[in-house]
C-alpha atoms as a PDB file:
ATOM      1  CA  UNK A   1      12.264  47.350 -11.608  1.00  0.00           C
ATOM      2  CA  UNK A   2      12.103  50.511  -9.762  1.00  0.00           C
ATOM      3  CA  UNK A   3      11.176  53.592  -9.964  1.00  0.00           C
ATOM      4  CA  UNK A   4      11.732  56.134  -7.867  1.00  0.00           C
ATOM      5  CA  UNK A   5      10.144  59.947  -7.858  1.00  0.00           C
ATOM      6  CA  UNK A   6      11.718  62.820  -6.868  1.00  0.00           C
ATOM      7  CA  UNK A   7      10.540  66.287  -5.539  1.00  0.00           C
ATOM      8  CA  UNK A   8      12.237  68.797  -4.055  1.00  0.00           C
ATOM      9  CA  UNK A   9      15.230  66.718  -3.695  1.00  0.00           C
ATOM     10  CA  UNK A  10      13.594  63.887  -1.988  1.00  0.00           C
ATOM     11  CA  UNK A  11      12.744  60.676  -3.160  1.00  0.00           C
ATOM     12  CA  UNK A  12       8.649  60.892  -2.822  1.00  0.00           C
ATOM     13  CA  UNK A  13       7.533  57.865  -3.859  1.00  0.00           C
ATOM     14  CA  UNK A  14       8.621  54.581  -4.744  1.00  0.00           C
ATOM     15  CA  UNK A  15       6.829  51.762  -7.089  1.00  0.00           C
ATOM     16  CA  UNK A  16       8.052  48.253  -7.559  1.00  0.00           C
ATOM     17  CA  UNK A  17       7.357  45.892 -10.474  1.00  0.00           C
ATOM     18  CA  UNK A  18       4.823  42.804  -9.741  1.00  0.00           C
ATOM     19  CA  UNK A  19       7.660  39.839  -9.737  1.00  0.00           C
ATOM     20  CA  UNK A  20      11.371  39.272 -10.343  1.00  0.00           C
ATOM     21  CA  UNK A  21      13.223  41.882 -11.672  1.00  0.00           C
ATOM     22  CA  UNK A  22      16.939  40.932 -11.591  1.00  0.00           C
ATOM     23  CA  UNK A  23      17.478  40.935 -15.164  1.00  0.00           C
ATOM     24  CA  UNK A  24      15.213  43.168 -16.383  1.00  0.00           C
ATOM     25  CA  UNK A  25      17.308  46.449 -17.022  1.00  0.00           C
ATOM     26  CA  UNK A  26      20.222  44.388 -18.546  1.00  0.00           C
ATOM     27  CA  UNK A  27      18.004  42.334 -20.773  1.00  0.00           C
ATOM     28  CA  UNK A  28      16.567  45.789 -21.996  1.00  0.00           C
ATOM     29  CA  UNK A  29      19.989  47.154 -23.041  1.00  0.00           C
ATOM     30  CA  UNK A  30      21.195  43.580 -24.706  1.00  0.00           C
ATOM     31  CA  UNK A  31      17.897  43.815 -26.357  1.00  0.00           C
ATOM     32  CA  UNK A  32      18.058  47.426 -27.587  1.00  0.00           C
ATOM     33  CA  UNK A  33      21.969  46.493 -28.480  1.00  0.00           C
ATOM     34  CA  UNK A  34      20.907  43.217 -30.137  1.00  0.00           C
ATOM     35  CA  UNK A  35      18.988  45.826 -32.689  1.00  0.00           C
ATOM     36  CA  UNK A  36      21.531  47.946 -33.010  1.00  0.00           C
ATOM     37  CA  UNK A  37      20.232  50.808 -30.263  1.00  0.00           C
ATOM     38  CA  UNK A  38      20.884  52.241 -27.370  1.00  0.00           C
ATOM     39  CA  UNK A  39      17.831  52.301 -24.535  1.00  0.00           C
ATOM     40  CA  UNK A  40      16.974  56.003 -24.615  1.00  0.00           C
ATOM     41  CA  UNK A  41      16.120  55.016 -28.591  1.00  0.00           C
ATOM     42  CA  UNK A  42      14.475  51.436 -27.653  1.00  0.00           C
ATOM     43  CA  UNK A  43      12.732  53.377 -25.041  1.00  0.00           C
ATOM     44  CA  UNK A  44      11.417  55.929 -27.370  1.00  0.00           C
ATOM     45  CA  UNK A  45      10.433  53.729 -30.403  1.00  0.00           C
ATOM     46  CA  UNK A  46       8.509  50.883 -27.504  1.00  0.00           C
ATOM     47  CA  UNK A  47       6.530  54.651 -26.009  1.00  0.00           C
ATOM     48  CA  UNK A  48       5.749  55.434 -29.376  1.00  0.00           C
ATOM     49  CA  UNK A  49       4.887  51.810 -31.163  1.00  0.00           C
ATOM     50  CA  UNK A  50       1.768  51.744 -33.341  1.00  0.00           C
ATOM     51  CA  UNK A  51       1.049  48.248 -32.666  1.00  0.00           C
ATOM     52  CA  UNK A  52       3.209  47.157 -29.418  1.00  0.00           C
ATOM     53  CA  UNK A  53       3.362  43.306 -28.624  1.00  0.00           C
ATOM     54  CA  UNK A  54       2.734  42.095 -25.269  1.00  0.00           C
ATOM     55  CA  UNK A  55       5.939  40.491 -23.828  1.00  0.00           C
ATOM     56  CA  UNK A  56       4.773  39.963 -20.352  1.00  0.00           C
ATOM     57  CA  UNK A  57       5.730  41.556 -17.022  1.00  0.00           C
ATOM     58  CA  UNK A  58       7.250  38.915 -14.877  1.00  0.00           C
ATOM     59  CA  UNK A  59      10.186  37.299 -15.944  1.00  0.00           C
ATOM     60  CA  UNK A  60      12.949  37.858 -18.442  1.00  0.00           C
ATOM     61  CA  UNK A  61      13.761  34.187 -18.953  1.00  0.00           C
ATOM     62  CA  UNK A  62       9.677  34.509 -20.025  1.00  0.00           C
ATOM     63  CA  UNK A  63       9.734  37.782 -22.039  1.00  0.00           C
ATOM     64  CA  UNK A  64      12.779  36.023 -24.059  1.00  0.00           C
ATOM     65  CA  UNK A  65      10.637  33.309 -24.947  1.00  0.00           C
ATOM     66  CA  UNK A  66       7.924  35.519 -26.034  1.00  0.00           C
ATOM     67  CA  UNK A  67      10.512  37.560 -28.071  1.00  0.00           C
ATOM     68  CA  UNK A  68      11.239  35.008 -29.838  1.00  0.00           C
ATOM     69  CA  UNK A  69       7.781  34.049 -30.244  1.00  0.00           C
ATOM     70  CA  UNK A  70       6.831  37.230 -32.011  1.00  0.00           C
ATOM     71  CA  UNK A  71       9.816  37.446 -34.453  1.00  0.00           C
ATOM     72  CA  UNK A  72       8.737  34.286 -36.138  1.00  0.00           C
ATOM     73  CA  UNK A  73       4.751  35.344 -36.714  1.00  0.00           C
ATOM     74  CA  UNK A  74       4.511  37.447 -39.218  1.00  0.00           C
ATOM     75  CA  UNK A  75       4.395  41.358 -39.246  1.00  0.00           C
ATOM     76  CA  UNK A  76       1.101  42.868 -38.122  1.00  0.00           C
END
């Protein structure tokens, strides 16, 4: 993933992700769809979680895995 700051118009910085991240945005939204939201409202409730789970930073085929991982333990 990107992201990219502005100021002034002007992109000022840039900062890139640690691996692979051609996926990552659209397995966000099908994520935040598969629950019924839309990613401004994953976005906020993942900022604001009380007890986040780690999914990993790398790969989507990975963070799908551990997805599925946590759904089955049971809730914190």
């Amino acid at each position: 993933m990107k992201c990219l700051r502005m100021k002034n118009g002007a992109i000022s910085s840039i900062q890139l992700n640690e691996a692979c991240s051609s996926g990552c945005g659209s397995f966000l939204d099908n994520f935040a769809r598969s629950l019924g939201m839309s990613i401004s409202e994953f976005a906020s409730m993942a900022l604001l979680a009380e007890k986040p789970v780690d999914l990993g930073t790398r790969c989507t085929v990975f963070m799908n895995s551990r997805v599925k991982q946590a759904q089955k333990k049971e809730p914190r």
